[in-house]
N, C-alpha and C. Protein backbone atom coordinates (compact mmCIF):
# COMPACT_ATOMS: atom_id res chain seq x y z
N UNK A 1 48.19 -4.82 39.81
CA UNK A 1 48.97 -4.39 38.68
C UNK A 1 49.78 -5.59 38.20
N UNK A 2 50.27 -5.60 37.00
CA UNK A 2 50.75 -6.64 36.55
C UNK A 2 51.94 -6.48 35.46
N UNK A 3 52.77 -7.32 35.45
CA UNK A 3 53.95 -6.35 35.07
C UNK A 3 54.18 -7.38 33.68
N UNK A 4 54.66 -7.13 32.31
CA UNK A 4 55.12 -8.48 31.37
C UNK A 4 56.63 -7.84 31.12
N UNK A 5 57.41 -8.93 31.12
CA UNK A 5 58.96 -8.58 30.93
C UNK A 5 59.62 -9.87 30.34
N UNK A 6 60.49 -9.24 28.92
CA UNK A 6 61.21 -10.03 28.07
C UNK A 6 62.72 -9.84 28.51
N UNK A 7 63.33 -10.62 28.63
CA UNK A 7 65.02 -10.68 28.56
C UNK A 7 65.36 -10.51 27.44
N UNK A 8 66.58 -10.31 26.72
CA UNK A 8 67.11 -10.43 25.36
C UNK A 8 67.22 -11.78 25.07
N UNK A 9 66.86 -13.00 25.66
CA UNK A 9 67.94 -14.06 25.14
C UNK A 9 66.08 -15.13 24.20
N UNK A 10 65.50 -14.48 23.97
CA UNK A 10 64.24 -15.24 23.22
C UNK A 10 63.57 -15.85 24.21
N UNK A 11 63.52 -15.82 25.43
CA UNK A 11 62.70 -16.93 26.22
C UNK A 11 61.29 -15.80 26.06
N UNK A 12 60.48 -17.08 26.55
CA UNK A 12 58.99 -15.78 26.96
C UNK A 12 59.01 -15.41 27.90
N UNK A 13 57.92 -14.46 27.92
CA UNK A 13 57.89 -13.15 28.65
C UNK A 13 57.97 -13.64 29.86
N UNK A 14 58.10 -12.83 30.97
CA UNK A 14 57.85 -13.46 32.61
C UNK A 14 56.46 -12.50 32.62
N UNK A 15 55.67 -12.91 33.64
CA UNK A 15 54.54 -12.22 33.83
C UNK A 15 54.18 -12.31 35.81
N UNK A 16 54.80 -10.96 36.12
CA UNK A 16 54.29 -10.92 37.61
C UNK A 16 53.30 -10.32 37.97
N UNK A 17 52.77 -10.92 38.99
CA UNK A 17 51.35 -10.23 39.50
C UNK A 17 50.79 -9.88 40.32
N UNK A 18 50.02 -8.95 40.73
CA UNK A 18 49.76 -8.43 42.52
C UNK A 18 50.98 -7.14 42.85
N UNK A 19 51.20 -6.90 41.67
CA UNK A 19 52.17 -5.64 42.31
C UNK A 19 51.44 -4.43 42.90
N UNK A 20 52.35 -3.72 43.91
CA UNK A 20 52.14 -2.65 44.05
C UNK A 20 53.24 -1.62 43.57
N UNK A 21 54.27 -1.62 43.49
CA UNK A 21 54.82 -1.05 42.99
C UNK A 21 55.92 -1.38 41.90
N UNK A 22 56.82 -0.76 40.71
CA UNK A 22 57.21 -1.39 39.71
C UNK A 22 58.62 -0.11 39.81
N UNK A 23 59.81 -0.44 39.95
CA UNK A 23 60.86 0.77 39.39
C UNK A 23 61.55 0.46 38.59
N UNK A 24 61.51 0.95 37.46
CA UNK A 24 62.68 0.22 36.00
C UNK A 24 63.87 1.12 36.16
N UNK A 25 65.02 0.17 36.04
CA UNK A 25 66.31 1.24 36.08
C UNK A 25 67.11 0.60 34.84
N UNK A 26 67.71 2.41 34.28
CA UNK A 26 68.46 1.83 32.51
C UNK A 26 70.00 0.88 33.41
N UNK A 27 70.46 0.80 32.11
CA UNK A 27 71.88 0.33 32.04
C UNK A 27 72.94 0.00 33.22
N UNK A 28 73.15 1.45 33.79
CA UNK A 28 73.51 2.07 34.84
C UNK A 28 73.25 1.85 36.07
N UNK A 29 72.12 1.63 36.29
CA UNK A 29 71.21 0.88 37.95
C UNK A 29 71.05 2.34 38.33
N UNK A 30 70.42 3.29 37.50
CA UNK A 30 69.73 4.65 37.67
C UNK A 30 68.25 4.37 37.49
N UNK A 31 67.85 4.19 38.53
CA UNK A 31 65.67 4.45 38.56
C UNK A 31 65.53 5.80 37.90
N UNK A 32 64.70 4.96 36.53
CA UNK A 32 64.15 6.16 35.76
C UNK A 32 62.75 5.66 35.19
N UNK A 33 61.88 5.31 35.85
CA UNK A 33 60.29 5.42 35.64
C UNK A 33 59.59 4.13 37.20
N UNK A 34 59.16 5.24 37.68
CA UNK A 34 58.29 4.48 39.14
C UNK A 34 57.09 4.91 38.91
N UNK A 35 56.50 3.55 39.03
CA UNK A 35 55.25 3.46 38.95
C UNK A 35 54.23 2.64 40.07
N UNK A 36 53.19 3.26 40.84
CA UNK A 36 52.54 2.93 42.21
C UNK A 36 51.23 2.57 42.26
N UNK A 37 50.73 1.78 42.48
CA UNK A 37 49.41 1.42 42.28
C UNK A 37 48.58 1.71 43.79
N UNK A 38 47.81 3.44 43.33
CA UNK A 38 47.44 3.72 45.13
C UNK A 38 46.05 2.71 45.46
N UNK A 39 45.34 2.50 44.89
CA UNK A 39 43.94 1.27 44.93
C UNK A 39 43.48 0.93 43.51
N UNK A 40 42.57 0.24 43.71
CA UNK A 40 41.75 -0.59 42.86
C UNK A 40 41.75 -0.02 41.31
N UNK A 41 41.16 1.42 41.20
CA UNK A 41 41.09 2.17 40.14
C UNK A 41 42.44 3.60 39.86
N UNK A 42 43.24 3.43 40.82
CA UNK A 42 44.42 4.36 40.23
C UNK A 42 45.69 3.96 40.67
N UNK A 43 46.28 4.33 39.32
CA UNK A 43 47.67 4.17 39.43
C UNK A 43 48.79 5.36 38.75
N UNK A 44 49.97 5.82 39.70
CA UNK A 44 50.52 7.30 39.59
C UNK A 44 51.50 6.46 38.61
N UNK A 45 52.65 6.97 37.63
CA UNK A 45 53.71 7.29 36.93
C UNK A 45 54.56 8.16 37.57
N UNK A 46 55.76 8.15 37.62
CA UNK A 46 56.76 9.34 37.37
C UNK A 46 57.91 8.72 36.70
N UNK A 47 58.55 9.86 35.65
CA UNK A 47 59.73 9.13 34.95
C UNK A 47 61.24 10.06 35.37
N UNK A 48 62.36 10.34 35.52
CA UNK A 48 63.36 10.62 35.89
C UNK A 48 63.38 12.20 35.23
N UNK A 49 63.33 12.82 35.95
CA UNK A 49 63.20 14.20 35.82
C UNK A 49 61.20 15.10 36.23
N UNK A 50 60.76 14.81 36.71
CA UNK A 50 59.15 14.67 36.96
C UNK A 50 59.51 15.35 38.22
N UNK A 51 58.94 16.43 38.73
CA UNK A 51 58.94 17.20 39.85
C UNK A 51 59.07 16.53 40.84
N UNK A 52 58.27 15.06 41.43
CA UNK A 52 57.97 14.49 42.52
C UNK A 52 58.52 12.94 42.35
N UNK A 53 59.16 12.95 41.34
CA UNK A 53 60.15 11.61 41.42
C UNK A 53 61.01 11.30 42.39
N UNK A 54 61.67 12.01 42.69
CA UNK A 54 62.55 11.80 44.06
C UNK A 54 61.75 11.09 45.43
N UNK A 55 60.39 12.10 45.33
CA UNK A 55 59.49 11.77 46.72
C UNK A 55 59.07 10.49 46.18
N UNK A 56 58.77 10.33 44.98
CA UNK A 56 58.36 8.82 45.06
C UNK A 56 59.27 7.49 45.25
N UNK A 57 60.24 7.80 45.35
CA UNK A 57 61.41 6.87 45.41
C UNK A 57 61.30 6.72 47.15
N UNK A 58 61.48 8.22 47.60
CA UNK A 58 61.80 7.74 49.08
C UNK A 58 60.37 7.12 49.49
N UNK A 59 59.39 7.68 48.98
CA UNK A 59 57.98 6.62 49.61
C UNK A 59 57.99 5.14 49.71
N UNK A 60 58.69 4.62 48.66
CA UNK A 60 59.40 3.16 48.46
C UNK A 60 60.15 3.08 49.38
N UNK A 61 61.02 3.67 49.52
CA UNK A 61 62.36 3.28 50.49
C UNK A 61 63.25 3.21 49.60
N UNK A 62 63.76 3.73 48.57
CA UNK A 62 65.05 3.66 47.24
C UNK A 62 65.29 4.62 46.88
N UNK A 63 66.79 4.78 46.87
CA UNK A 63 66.98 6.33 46.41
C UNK A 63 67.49 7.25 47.16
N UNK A 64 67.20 7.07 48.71
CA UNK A 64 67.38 7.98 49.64
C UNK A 64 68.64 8.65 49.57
N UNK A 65 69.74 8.27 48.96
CA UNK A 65 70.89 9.41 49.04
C UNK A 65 71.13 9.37 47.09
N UNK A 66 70.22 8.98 46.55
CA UNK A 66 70.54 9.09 44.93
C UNK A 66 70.03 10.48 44.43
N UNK A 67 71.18 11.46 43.58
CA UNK A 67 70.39 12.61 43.02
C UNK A 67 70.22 12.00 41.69
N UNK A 68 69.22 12.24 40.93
CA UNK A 68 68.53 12.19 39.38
C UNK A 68 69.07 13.01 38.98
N UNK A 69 69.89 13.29 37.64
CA UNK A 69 69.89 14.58 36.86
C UNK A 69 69.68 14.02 35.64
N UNK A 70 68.95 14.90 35.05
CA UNK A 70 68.36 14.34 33.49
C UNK A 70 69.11 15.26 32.46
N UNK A 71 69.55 14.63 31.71
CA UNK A 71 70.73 15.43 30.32
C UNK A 71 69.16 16.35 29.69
N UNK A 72 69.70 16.96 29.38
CA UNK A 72 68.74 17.83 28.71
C UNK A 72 69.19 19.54 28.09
């Protein structure tokens, strides 16, 4: 998996590679979209509020005492 990421300040993109796993967190340092690469041809999503988001956090190891609540 391969990840491309811009900063605000105009530089180019960074580009990492060989991931297995990716967790973006907003503003706050709240994980709200984990994403897992299980082999070659699949890769899972969950975004902050997703039934099994929590379990995917602790499968990482992150999160373990964090609750998610999504405004809604």
């Amino acid at each position: 998996m391969k990840v491309r990421a811009q900063a605000n300040n105009f530089q180019p993109p960074q580009i990492v590679e060989d991931l297995r796993s990716v967790v973006i967190y907003d503003d706050f340092n709240n994980p709200i979209i984990v994403v897992q690469k299980l082999n070659q041809n699949n890769i899972i999503t969950y975004r902050a509020g997703d039934p099994q988001f929590d379990k995917a956090m602790k499968t990482l190891g992150i999160g373990l005492n964090a609750k998610v609540k999504v405004a809604g």
